[in-house]
Protein backbone atom coordinates (compact mmCIF):
# COMPACT_ATOMS: atom_id res chain seq x y z
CA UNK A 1 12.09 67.67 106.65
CA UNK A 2 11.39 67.94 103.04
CA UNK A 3 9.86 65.20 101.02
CA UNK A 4 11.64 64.53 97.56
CA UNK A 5 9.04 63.41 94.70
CA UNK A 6 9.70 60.73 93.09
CA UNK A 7 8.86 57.52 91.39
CA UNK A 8 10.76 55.39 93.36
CA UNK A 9 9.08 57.11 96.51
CA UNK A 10 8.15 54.78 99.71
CA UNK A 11 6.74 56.41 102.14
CA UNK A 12 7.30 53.46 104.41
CA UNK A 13 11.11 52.92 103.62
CA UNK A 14 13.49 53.32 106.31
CA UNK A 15 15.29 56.66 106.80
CA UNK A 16 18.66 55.98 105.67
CA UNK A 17 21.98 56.98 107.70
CA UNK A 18 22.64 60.48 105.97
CA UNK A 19 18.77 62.01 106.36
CA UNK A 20 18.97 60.98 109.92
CA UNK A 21 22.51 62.72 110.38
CA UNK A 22 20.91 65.94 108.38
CA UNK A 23 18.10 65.36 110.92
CA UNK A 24 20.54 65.21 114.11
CA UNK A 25 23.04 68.33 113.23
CA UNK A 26 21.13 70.84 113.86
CA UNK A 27 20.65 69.28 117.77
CA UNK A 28 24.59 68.92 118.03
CA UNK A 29 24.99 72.50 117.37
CA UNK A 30 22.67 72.97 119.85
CA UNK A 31 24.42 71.19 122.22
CA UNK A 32 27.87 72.75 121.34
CA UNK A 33 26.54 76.22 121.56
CA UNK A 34 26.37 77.23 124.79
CA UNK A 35 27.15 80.88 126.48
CA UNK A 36 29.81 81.09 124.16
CA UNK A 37 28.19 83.84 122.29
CA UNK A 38 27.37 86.25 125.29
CA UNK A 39 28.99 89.70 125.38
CA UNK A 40 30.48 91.47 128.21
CA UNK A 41 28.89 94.24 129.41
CA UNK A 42 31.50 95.27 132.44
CA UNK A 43 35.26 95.97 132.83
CA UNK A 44 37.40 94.72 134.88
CA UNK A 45 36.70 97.59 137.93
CA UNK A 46 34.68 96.37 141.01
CA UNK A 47 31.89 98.05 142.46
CA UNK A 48 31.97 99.65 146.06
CA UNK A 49 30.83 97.60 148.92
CA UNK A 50 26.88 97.53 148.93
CA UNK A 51 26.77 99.31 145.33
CA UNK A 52 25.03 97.64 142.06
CA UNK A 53 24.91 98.16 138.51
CA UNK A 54 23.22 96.45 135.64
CA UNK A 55 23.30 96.29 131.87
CA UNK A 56 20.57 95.15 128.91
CA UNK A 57 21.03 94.54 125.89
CA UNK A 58 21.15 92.27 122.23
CA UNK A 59 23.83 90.99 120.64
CA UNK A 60 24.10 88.64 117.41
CA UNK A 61 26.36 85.96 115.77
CA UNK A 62 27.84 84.58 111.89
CA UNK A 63 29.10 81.09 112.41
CA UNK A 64 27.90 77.33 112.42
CA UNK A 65 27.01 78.19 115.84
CA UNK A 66 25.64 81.44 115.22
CA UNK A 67 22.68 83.00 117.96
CA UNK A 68 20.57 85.88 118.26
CA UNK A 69 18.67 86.73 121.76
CA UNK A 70 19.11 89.59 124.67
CA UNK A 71 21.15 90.01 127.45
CA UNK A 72 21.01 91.05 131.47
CA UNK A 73 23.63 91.53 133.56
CA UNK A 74 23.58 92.45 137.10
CA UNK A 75 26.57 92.88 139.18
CA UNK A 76 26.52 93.79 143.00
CA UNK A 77 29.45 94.87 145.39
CA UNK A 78 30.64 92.87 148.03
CA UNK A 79 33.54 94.34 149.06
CA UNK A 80 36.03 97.01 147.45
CA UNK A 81 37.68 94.28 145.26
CA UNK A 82 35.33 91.31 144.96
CA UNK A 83 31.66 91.67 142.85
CA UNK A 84 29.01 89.07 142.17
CA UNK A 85 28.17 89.27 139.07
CA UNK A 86 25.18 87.53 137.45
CA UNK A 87 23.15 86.96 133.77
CA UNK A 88 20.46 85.66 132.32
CA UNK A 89 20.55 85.28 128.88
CA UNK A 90 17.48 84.67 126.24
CA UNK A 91 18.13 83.71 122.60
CA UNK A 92 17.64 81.44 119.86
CA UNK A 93 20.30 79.46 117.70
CA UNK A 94 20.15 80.69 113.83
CA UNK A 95 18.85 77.31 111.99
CA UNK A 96 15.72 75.96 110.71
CA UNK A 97 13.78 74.92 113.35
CA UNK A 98 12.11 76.58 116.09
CA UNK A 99 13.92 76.78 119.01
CA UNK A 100 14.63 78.34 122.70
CA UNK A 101 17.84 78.46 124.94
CA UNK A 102 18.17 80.25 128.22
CA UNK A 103 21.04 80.84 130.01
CA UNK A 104 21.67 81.41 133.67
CA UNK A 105 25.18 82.30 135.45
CA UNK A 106 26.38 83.09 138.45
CA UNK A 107 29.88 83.43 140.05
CA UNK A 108 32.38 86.07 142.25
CA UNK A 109 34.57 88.37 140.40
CA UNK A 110 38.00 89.73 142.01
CA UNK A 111 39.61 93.00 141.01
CA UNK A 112 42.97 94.39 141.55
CA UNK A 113 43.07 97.81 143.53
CA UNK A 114 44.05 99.58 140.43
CA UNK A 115 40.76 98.02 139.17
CA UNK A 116 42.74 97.10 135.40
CA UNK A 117 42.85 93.26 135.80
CA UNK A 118 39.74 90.90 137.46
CA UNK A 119 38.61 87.17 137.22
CA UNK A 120 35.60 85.91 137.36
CA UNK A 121 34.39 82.44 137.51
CA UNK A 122 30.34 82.30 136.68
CA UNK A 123 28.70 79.09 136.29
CA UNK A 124 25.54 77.36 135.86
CA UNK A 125 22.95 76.20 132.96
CA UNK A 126 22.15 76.68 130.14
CA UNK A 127 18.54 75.25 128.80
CA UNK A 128 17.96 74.27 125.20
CA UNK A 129 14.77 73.64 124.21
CA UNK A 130 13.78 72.38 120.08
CA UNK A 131 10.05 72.56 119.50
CA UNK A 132 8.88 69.80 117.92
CA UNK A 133 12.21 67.66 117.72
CA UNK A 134 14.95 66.23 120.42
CA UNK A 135 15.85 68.60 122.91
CA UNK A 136 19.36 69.53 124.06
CA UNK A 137 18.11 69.68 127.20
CA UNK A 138 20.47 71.07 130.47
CA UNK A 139 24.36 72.05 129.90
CA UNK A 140 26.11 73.08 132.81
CA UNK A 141 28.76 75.33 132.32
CA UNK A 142 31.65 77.19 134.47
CA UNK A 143 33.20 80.01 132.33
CA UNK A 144 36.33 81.77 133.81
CA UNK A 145 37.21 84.99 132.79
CA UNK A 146 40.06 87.43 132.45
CA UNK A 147 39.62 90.95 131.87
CA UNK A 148 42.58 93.72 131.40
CA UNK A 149 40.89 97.51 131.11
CA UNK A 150 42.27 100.53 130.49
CA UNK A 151 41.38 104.15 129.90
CA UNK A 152 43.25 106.56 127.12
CA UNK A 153 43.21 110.40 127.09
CA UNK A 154 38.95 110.50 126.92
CA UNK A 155 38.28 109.36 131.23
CA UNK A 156 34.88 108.25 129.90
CA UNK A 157 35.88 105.61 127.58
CA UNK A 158 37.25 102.72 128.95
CA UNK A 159 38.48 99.39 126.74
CA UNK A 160 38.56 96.07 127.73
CA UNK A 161 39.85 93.16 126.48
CA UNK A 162 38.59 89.65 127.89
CA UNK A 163 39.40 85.73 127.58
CA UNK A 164 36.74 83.21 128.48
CA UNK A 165 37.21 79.88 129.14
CA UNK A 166 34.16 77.26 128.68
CA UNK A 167 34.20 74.34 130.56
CA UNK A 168 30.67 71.98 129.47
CA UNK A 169 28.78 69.06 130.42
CA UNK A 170 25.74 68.31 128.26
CA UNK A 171 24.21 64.52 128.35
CA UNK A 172 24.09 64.17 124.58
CA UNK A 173 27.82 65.24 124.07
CA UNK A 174 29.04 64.61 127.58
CA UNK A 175 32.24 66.95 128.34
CA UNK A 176 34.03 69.68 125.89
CA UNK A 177 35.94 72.96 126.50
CA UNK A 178 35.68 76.05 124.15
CA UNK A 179 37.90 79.50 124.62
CA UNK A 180 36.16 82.67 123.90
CA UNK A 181 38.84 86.30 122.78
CA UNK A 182 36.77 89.33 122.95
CA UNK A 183 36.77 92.76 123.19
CA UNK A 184 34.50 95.82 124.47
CA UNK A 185 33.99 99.82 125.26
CA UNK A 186 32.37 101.34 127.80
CA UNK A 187 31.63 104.98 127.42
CA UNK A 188 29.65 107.14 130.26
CA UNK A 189 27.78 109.97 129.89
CA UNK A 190 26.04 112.46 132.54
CA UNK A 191 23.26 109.65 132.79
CA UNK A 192 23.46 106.45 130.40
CA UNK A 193 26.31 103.92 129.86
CA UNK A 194 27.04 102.09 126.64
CA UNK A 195 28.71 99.03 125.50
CA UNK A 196 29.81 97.74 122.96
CA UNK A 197 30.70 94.27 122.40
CA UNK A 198 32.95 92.16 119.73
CA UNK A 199 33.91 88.25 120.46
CA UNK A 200 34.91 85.21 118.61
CA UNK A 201 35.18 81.72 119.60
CA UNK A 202 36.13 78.49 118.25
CA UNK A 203 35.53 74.90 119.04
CA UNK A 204 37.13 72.89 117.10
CA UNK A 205 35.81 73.11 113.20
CA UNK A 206 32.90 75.25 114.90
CA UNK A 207 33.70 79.05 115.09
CA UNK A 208 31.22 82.18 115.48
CA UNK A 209 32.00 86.20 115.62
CA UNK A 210 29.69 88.08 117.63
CA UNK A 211 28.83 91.25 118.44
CA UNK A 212 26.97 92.98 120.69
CA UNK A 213 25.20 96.25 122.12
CA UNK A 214 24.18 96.93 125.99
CA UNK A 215 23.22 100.03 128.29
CA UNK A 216 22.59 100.92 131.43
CA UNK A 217 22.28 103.81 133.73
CA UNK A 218 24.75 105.16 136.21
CA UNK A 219 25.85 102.15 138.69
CA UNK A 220 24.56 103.32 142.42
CA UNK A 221 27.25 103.70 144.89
């Protein structure tokens, strides 16, 4: 917090309602800014039975609720239409002071046989830690997802379009729900796979735009 100089200054006078709310926003957006900003890295296809495939990467944000961290995602197949799929997620919200969030999901994702539409429902925490203020603490989380994928003319680009669905729980704010419109690419070559990622989200007056960059190598089948 800055100090202003001046005559009238009292060091001992009570903060007054508006440098207390200037001191508390920053820890709302914390709150309110979840997983909202993570980018997909996968397509709506499932994985053979027994076969994995992962993804790394960064992505970034411009909004109130703007982030900047990296991004793993791990997805393993249980049978020919149904994947778990997993991330962890390291980054740090884009204000003034210093500060830490990790995310962890989880959850199963179904395919259809044509492998063009899939679900998934991950859930789990999210961590928020502020270094030398109030923390955010835990939000749990259960994000359900709809993909629709497709492939045109080039067989090793494949696009994706995906809708997420945010349901919260944070002790400061207690309950909210957020929805997440995205879209990706996936192109393959002989031994790397890129994505890239675009998203935006809103939240009532809080919005962000994201985008994002992973790779991986061949999944193992």
């Amino acid at each position: 917090m800055y100090r202003i100089n001046s005559p009238n200054f009292n060091p001992n006078q009570k903060p007054t309602v508006t440098t207390k709310l200037l001191k508390y926003i920053p820890i709302l957006l914390l709150a309110t800014s979840c997983t909202i900003a993570l980018p997909e890295f996968q397509t709506a296809e499932s994985l053979q039975p027994r076969g994995y495939a992962g993804a790394v990467g960064g992505y970034s944000g411009r909004g109130l609720n703007a982030s900047t961290g990296g991004l793993g995602v791990f997805n393993y197949g249980l049978t020919e239409q149904l994947d778990l799929t997993s991330s962890l997620s390291i980054s740090r919200l884009n204000i003034e002071q210093d500060n830490i969030r990790i995310s962890m999901l989880a959850g199963p994702k179904w395919s259809t046989k044509s492998g063009t539409w899939a679900l998934s429902v991950p859930g789990g925490a999210v961590y928020t830690e502020t270094f030398n203020d109030i923390d955010a603490s835990y939000t749990y989380v259960l994000t359900p997802t709809l993909y629709k994928s497709w492939k045109y003319q080039n067989p090793n680009l494949t696009y994706t379009f995906f809708t997420r669905s945010e349901f919260a729980y944070n002790y400061i704010r207690g309950r909210w729900f957020s929805v997440v419109g995205g879209y990706s690419q996936k192109y393959e070559t002989d031994r790397l796979i890129h994505y890239v990622s675009l998203s935006g989200s809103t939240n009532g007056p809080i919005y962000g735009v994201y985008f994002g960059y992973g790779i991986s190598l061949k999944p193992i089948r």
